[in-house]
Protein backbone atom coordinates (compact mmCIF):
# COMPACT_ATOMS: atom_id res chain seq x y z
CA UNK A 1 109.30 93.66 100.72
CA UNK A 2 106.45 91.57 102.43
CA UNK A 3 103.87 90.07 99.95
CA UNK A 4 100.52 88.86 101.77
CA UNK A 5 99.14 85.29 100.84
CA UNK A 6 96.30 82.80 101.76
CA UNK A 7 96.61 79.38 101.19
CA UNK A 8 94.51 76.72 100.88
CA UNK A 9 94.87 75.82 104.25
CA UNK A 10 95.46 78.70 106.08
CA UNK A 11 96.64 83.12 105.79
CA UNK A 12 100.09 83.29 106.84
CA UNK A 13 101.67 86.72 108.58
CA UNK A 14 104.48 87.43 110.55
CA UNK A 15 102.90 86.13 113.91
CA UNK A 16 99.53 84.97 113.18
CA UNK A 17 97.61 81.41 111.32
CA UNK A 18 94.34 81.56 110.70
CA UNK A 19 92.34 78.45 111.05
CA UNK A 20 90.51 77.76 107.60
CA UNK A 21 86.87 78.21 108.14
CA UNK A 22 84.78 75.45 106.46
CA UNK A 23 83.08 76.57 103.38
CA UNK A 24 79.22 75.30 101.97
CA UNK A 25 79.69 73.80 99.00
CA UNK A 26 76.75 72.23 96.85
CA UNK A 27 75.95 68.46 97.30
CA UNK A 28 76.43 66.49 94.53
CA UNK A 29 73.85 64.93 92.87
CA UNK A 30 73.93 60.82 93.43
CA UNK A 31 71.94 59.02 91.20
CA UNK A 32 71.47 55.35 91.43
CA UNK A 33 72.38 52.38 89.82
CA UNK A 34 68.87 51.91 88.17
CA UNK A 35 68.19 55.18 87.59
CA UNK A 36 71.70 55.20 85.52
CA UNK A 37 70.56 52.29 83.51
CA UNK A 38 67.46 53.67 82.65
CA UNK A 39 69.53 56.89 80.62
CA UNK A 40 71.91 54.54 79.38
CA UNK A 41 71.77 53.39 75.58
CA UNK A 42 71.31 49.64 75.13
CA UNK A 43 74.00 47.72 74.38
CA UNK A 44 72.58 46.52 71.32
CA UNK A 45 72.14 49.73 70.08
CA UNK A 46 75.47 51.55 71.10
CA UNK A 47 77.65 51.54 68.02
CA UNK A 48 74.40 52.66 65.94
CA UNK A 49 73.81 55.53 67.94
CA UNK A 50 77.55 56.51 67.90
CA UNK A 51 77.22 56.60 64.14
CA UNK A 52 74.40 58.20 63.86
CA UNK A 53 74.70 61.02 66.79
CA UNK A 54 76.17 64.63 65.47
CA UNK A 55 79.31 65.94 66.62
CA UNK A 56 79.10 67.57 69.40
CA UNK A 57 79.62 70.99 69.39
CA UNK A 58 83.08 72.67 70.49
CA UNK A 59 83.47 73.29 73.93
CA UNK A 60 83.55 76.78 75.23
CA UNK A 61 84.96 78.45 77.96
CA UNK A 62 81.77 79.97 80.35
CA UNK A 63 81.64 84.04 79.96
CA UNK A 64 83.04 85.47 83.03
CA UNK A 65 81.30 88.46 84.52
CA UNK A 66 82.70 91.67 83.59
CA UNK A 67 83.11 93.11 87.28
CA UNK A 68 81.33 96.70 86.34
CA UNK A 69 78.59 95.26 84.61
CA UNK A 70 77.96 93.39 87.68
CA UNK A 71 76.91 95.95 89.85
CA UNK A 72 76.71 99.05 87.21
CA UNK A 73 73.35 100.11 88.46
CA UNK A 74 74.68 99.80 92.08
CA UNK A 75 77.47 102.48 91.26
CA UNK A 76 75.43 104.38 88.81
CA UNK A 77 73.01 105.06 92.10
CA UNK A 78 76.28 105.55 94.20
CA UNK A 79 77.62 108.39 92.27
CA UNK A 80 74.29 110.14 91.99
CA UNK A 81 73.58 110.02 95.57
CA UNK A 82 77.10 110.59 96.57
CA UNK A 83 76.73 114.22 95.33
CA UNK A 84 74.14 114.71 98.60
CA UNK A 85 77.03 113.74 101.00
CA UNK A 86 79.04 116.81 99.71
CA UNK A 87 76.45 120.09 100.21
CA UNK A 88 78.06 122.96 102.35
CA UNK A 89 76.49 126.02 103.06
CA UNK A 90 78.85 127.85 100.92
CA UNK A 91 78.41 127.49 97.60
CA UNK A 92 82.31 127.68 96.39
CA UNK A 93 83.43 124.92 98.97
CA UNK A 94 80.15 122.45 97.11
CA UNK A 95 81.58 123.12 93.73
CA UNK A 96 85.54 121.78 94.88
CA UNK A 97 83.70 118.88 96.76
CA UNK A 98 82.14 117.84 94.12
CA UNK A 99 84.76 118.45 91.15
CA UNK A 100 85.98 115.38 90.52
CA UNK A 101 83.15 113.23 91.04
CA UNK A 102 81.51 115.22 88.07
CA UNK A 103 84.62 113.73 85.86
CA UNK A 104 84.61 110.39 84.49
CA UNK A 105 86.48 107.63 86.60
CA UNK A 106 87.32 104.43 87.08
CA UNK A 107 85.79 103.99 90.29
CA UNK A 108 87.65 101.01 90.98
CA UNK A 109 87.46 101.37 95.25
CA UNK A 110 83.76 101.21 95.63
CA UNK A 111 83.76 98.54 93.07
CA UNK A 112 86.19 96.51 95.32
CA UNK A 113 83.50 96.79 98.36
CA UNK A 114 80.55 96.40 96.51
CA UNK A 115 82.01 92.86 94.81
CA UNK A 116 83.53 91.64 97.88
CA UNK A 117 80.30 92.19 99.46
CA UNK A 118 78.72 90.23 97.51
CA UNK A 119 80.72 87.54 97.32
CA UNK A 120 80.75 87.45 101.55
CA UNK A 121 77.19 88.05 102.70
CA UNK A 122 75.98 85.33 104.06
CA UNK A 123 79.37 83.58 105.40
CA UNK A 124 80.09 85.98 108.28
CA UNK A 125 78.56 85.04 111.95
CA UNK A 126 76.60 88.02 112.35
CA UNK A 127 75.52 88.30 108.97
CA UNK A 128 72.00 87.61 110.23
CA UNK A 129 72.47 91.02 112.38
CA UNK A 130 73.46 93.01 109.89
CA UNK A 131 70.59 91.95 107.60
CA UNK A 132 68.09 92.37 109.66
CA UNK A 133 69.48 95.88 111.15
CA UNK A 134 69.50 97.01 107.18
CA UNK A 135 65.35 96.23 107.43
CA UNK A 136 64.35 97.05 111.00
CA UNK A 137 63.54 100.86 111.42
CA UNK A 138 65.96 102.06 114.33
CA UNK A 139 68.02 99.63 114.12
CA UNK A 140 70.51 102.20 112.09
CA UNK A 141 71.09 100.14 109.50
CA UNK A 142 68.06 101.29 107.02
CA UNK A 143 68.88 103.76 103.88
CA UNK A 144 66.73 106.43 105.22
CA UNK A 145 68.73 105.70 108.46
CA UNK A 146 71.85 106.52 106.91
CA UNK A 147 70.48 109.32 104.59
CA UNK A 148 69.36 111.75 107.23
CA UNK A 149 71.61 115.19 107.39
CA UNK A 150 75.23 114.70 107.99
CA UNK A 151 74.70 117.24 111.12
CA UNK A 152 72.59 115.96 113.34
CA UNK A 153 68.91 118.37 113.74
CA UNK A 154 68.88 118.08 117.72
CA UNK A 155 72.97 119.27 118.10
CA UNK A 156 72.83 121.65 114.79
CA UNK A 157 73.78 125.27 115.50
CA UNK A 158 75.56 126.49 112.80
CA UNK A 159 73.56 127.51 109.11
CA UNK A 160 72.29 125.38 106.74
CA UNK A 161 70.25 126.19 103.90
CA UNK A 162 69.09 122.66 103.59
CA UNK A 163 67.64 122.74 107.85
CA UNK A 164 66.53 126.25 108.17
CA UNK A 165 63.96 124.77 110.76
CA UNK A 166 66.99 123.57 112.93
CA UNK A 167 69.63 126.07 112.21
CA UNK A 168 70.16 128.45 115.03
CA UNK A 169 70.64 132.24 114.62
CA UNK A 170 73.84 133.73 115.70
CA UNK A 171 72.38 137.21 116.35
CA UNK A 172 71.12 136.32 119.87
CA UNK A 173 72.75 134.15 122.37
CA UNK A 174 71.80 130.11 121.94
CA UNK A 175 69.64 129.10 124.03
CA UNK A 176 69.29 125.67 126.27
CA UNK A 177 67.38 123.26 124.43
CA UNK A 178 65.39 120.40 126.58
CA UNK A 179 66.66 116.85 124.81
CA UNK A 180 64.39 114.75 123.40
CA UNK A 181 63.50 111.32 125.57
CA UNK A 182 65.48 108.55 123.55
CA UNK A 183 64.30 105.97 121.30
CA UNK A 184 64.35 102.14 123.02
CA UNK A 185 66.66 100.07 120.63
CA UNK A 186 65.15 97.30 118.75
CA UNK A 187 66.40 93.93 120.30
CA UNK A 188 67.48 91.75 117.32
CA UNK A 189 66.36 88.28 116.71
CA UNK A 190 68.68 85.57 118.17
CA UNK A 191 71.12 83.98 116.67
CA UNK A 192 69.94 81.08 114.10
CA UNK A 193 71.84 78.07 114.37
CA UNK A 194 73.60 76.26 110.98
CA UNK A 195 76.62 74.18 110.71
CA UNK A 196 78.64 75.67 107.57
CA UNK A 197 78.39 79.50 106.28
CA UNK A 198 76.59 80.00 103.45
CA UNK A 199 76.19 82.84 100.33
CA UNK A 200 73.24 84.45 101.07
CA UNK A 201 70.27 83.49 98.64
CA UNK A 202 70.68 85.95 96.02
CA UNK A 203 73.43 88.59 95.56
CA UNK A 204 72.90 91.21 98.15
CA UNK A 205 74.28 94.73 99.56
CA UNK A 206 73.35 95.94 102.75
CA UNK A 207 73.03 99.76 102.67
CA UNK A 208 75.72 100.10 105.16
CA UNK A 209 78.07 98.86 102.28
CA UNK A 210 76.72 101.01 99.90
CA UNK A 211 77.46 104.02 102.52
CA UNK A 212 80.87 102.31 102.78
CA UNK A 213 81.83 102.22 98.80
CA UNK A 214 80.69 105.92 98.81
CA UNK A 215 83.30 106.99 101.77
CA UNK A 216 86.37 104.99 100.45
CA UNK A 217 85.32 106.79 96.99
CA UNK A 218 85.93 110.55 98.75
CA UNK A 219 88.77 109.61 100.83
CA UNK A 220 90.28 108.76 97.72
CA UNK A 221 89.07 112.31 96.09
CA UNK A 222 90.27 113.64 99.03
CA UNK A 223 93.46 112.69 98.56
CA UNK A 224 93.81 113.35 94.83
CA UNK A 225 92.64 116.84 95.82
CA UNK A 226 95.53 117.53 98.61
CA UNK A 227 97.90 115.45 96.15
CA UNK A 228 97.47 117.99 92.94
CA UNK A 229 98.12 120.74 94.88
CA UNK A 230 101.48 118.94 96.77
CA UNK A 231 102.48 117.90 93.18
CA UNK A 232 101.57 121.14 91.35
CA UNK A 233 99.55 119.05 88.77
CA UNK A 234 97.82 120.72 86.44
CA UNK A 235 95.85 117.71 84.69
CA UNK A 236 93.88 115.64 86.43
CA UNK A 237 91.85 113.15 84.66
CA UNK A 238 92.15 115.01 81.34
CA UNK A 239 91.02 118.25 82.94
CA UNK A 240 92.09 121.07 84.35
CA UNK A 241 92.92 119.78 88.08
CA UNK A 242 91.64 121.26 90.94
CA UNK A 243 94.25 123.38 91.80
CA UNK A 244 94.41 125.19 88.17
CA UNK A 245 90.80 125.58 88.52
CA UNK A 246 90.38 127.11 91.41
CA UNK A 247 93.63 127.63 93.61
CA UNK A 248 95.79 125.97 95.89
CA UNK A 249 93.95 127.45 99.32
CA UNK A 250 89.62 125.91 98.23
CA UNK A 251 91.50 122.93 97.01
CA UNK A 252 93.03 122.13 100.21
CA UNK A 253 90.12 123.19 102.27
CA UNK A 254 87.98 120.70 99.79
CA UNK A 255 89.89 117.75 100.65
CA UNK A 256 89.70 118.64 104.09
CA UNK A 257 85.87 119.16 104.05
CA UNK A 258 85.47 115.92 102.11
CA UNK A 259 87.02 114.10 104.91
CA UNK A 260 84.77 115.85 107.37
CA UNK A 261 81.65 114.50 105.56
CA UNK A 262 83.28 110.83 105.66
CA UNK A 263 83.96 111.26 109.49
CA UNK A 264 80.29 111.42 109.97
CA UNK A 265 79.00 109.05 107.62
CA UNK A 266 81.82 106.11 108.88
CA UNK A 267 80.75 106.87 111.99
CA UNK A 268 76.82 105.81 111.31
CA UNK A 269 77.82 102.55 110.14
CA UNK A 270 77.60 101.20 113.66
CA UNK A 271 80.78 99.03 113.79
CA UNK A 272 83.99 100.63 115.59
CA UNK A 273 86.09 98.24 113.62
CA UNK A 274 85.29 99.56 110.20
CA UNK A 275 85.79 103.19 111.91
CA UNK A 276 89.08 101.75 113.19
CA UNK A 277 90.01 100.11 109.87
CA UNK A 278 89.14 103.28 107.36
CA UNK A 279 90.27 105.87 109.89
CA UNK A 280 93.83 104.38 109.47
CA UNK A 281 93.56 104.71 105.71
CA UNK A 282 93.87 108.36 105.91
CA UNK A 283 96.35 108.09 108.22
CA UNK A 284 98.13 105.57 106.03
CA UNK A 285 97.74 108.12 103.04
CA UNK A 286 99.52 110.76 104.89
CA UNK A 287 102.73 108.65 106.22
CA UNK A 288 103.07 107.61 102.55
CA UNK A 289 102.89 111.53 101.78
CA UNK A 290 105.72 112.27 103.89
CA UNK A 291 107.58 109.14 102.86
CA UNK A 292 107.35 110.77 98.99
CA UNK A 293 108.37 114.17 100.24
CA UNK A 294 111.29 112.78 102.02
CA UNK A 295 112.64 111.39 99.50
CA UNK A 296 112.01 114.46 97.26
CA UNK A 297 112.80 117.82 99.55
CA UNK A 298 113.27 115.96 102.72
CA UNK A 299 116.36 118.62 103.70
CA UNK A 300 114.30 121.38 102.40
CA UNK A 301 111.35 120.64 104.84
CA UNK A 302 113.69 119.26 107.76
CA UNK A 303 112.48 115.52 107.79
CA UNK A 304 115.38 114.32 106.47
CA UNK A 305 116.14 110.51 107.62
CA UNK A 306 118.02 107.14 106.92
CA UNK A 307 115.97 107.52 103.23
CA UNK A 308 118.03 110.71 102.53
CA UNK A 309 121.60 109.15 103.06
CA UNK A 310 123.35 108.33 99.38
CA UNK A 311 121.22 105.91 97.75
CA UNK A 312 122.27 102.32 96.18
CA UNK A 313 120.26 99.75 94.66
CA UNK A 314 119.00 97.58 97.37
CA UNK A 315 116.59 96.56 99.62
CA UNK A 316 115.77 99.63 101.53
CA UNK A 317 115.33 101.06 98.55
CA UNK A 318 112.21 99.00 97.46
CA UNK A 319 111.30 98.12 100.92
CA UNK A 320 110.64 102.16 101.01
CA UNK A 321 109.10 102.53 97.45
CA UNK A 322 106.90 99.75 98.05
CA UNK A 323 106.04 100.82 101.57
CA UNK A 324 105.29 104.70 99.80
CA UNK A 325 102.83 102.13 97.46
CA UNK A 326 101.07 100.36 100.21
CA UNK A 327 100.12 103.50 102.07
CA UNK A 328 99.54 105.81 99.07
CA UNK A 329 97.50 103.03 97.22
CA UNK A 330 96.74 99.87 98.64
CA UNK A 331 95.60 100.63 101.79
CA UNK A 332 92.10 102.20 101.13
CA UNK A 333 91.70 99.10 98.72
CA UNK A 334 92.97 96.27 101.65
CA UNK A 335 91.35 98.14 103.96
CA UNK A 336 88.47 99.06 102.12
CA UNK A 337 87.44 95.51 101.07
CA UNK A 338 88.27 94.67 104.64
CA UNK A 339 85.85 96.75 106.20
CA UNK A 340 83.04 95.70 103.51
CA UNK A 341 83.12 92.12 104.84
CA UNK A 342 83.47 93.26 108.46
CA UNK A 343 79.77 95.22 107.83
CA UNK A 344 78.71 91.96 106.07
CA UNK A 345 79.07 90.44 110.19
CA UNK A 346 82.20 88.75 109.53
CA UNK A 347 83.37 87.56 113.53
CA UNK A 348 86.77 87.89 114.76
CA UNK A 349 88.94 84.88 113.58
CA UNK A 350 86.68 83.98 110.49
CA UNK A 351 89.11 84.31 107.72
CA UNK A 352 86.84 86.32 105.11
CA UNK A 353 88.21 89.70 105.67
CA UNK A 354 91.17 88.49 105.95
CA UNK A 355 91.16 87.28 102.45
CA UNK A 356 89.34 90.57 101.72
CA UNK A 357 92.63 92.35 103.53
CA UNK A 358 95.28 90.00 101.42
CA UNK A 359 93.55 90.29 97.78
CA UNK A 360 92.97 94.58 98.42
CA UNK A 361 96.83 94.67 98.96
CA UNK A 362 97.88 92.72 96.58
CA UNK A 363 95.91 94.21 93.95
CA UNK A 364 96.55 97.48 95.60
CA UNK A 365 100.05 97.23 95.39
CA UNK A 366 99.97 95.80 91.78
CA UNK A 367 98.03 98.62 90.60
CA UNK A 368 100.29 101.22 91.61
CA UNK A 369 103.25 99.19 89.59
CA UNK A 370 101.02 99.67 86.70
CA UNK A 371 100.33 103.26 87.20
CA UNK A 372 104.37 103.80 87.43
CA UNK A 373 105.35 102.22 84.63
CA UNK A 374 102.80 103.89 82.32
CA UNK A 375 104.25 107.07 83.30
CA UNK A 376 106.85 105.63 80.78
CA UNK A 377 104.93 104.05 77.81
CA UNK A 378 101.63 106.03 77.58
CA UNK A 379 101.14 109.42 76.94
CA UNK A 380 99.44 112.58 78.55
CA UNK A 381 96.28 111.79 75.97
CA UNK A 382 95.85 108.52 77.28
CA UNK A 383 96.62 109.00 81.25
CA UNK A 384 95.00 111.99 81.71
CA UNK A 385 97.57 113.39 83.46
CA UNK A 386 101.39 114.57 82.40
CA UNK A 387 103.57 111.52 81.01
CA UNK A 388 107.22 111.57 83.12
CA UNK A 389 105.47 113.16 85.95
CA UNK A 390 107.20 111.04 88.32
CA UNK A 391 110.34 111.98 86.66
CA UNK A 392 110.11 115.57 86.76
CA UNK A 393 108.72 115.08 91.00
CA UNK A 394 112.00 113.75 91.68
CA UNK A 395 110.67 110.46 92.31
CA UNK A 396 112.60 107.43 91.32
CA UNK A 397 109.88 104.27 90.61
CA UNK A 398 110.38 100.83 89.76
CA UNK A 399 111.52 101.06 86.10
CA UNK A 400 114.18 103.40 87.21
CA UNK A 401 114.96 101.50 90.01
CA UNK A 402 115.63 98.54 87.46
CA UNK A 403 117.35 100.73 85.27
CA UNK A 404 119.75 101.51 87.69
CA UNK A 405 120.56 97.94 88.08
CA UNK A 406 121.71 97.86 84.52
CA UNK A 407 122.73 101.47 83.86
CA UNK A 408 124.58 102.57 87.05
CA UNK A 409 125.13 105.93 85.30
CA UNK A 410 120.93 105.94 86.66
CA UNK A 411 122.10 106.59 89.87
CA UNK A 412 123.75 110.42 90.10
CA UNK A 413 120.56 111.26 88.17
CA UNK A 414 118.15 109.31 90.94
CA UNK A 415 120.41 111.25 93.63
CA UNK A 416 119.63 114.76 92.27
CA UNK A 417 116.36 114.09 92.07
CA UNK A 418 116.40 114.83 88.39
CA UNK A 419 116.95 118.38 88.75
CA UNK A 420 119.35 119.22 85.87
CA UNK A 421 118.55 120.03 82.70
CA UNK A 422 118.55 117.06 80.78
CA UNK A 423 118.21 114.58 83.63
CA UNK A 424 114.67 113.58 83.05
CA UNK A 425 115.20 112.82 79.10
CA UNK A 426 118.28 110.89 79.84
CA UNK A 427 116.81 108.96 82.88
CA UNK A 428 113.67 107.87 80.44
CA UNK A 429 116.05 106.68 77.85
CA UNK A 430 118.05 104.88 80.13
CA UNK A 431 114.50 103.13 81.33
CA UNK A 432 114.09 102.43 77.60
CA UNK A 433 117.31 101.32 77.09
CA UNK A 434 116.81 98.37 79.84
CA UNK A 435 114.50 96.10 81.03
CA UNK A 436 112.62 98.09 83.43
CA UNK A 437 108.98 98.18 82.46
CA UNK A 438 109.15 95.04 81.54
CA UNK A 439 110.40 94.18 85.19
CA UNK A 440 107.58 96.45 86.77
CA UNK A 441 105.36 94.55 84.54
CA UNK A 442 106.17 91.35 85.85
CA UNK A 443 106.20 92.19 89.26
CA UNK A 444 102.79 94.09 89.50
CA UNK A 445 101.58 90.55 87.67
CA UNK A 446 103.17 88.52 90.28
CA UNK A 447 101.43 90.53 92.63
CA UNK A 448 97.59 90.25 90.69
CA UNK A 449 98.74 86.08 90.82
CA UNK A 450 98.49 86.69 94.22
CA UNK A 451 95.33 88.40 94.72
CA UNK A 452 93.35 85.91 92.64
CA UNK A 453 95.13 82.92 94.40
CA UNK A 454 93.27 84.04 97.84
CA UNK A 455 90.31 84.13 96.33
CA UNK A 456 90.46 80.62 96.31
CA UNK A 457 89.15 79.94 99.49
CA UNK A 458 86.24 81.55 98.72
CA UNK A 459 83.08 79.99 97.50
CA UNK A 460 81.84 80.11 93.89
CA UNK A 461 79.75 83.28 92.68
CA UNK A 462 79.49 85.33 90.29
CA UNK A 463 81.29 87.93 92.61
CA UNK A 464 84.29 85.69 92.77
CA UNK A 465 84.83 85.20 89.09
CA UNK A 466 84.05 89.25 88.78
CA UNK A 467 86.91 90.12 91.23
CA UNK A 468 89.11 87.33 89.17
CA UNK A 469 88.59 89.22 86.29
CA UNK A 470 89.77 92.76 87.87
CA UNK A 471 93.29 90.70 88.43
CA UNK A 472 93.60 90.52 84.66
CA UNK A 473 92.16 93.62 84.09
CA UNK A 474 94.62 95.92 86.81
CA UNK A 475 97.60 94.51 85.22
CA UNK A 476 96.41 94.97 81.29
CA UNK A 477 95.21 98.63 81.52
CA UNK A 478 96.49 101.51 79.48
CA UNK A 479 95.14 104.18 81.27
């Protein structure tokens, strides 16, 4: 089980150091030695004014940001123009699209790239670039730029109710269209010369990041979508999921639309390492698919492997469990916050992402600790979803996995997948019975230590502190 750090010094992997990049820092103010006798009490008068000042007043920690608050407007606009992303000409295939954005949530992904944002812009290289793409018209980096029709007018031939000027008729053959000359590329400023990166001014988000919080938001809907009908779910948020609302077959075919509409809006963002980096993710999300079906019906569906041999407690056991985690969970988050500094104009070797990379898997990873061992404490009222779900999948998480290291009776019931009557009752007792939450607990807080200690090397904002907070705040949830 690998666990991702940065250091003060430097971000250590298997094969690679990065160099630490030097980091602005306010001066501090000198004053002189006159200018410090002028403020200072005379001697004289020194034990009269310590009896006669007041006490001072207690000292209190500063308020932290809460991280929502911090950019609640940003995600309030987010959601409302997400819902334009997800039109199709057919009404029933809008209505699965847009299902579960229309249900609370916690919205925690976009809220990863929209703080890490802006606690980047302004350090990366080629952050000048990227600003001044997001306000030169052609560029590609405008709002308007970004908002135009997912399908492009001059290649559209199929029917859109929203582009009935560009949507060609399929009674008659289609017709050659003449293109249109091309528009010359505005040539951006040249590079300004400083000696240390530097925050931009104010707290900033480029509209390209914006774009980029919305498409990690319906990958991850995307996902939930295809997952509920895997999982036969019928909750989902403390509503009838997708599937129980309208079938296995539109469900499917949602999450597969909704990851159509992403392909074409990552692919405006102009940089092919964000493409690269999110186009993983939902590769990523499907390995850790057939990592959990493996382990579930893997002779069933013939993919049976190394996984499906007789399990014991040990390493390959949570080496695959957390591996399931990292694809599954952390990914979009790593690579998510990844790709949000990239579009800030972080250069190659510039450690920013690559704190952005170590804190989203960390916390990724933690977060997914949390979310299996409240399948054991809360209930269906508070999660939304089924309690023992995980249970009654087959699917052995931490706390059982600790269990079995104390109850080895745990194991005949983790190698049958549960499937007899009684097993999932006696398997949730025997979680009780030991120190397994509290073991998942401790681990998925080991993991949020880690996320906040690379944030370290990151200067002061009100960002930072936000995405400090979230640490605390991934770990304590109940829901």
């Amino acid at each position: 089980m690998r666990r991702w750090s940065v250091t003060a010094a430097r971000v250590s992997r298997q094969n690679s150091t990065f160099t630490r990049v030097p980091i602005a820092r306010p001066a501090r103010k000198c004053y002189s030695v006159q200018a410090a006798a002028q403020v200072r009490p005379a001697a004289t008068q020194s034990s009269q004014v310590r009896e006669n000042a007041p006490a001072p007043p207690p000292t209190t920690k500063p308020k932290r940001p809460d991280p929502h608050a911090l950019v609640a407007s940003e995600l309030k606009q987010l959601r409302e123009t997400l819902l334009n992303l997800l039109g199709s000409s057919h009404p029933s295939l809008t209505d699965i699209a847009q299902y579960y954005f229309l249900q609370p949530s916690k919205q925690l992904r976009p809220l990863l790239v929209l703080l890490f944002s802006q606690a980047t812009n302004g350090l990366g290289g080629r952050w000048y670039e990227k600003k001044w793409a997001s306000e030169c018209e052609g560029a590609g980096g405008r709002t308007e730029e970004l908002d135009r029709p997912l399908t492009r007018p001059d290649v559209l031939t199929d029917w859109n109710p929203n582009m009935p000027d560009y949507s060609a008729s399929f009674a008659t053959t289609f017709s050659l269209r003449p293109p249109q000359p091309p528009r010359p590329y505005p040539i951006p400023p040249p590079e300004p010369t400083h000696d240390v990166p530097t925050l931009a001014a104010t707290p900033s988000l480029l509209p390209t990041q914006i774009r980029l919080a919305q498409i990690v938001e319906m990958i991850h809907v995307a996902s939930l979508l295809h997952d509920d009908v895997i999982d036969r779910s019928p909750l989902r948020r403390g509503a009838p999921s997708a599937p129980a609302a309208f079938g296995n077959k539109l469900t499917v075919l949602g999450g597969d639309f909704l990851l159509g509409r992403t392909s074409t809006a990552l692919s405006r963002l102009g940089s092919s390492e964000a493409v690269e980096l999110i186009a993983s993710v939902i590769a990523n999300l499907v390995e850790g698919e057939i990592l959990q079906l493996k382990a579930i019906h893997g002779e069933d569906l013939g993919i049976s492997g190394e996984e499906n041999v007789k399990p014991n407690v040990g390493q390959d056991n949570w080496n695959i469990y957390m591996q399931k985690n990292y694809m599954k969970t952390a990914s979009l988050m790593a690579k998510g916050a990844r790709a949000a500094v990239v579009l800030g104009g972080c250069k190659e070797g510039e450690i920013w992402k690559e704190i952005a990379y170590a804190y989203g898997r960390n916390l990724g990873i933690a977060f997914q600790l949390v979310d299996d061992l409240l399948d054991y404490e809360a209930g269906e009222g508070t999660l939304g979803k089924p309690g023992g779900a995980d249970l009654r999948l087959g699917l052995a998480t931490a706390p059982a996995l600790f269990a079995w290291e104390e109850h080895p009776e745990m194991g005949p019931l983790i190698e049958r997948k549960f499937s007899q009557e009684g097993d999932v009752d006696l398997a949730r007792e025997l979680v009780r019975r030991s120190s397994g939450v509290e073991r998942t607990r401790q681990l998925a807080l080991s993991y949020a230590d880690k996320a906040r200690e690379v944030l370290g090397l990151l200067p002061d904002s009100e960002a930072k502190s936000a995405l400090e907070v979230l640490t605390e705040r991934v770990v304590k949830r109940t829901s």
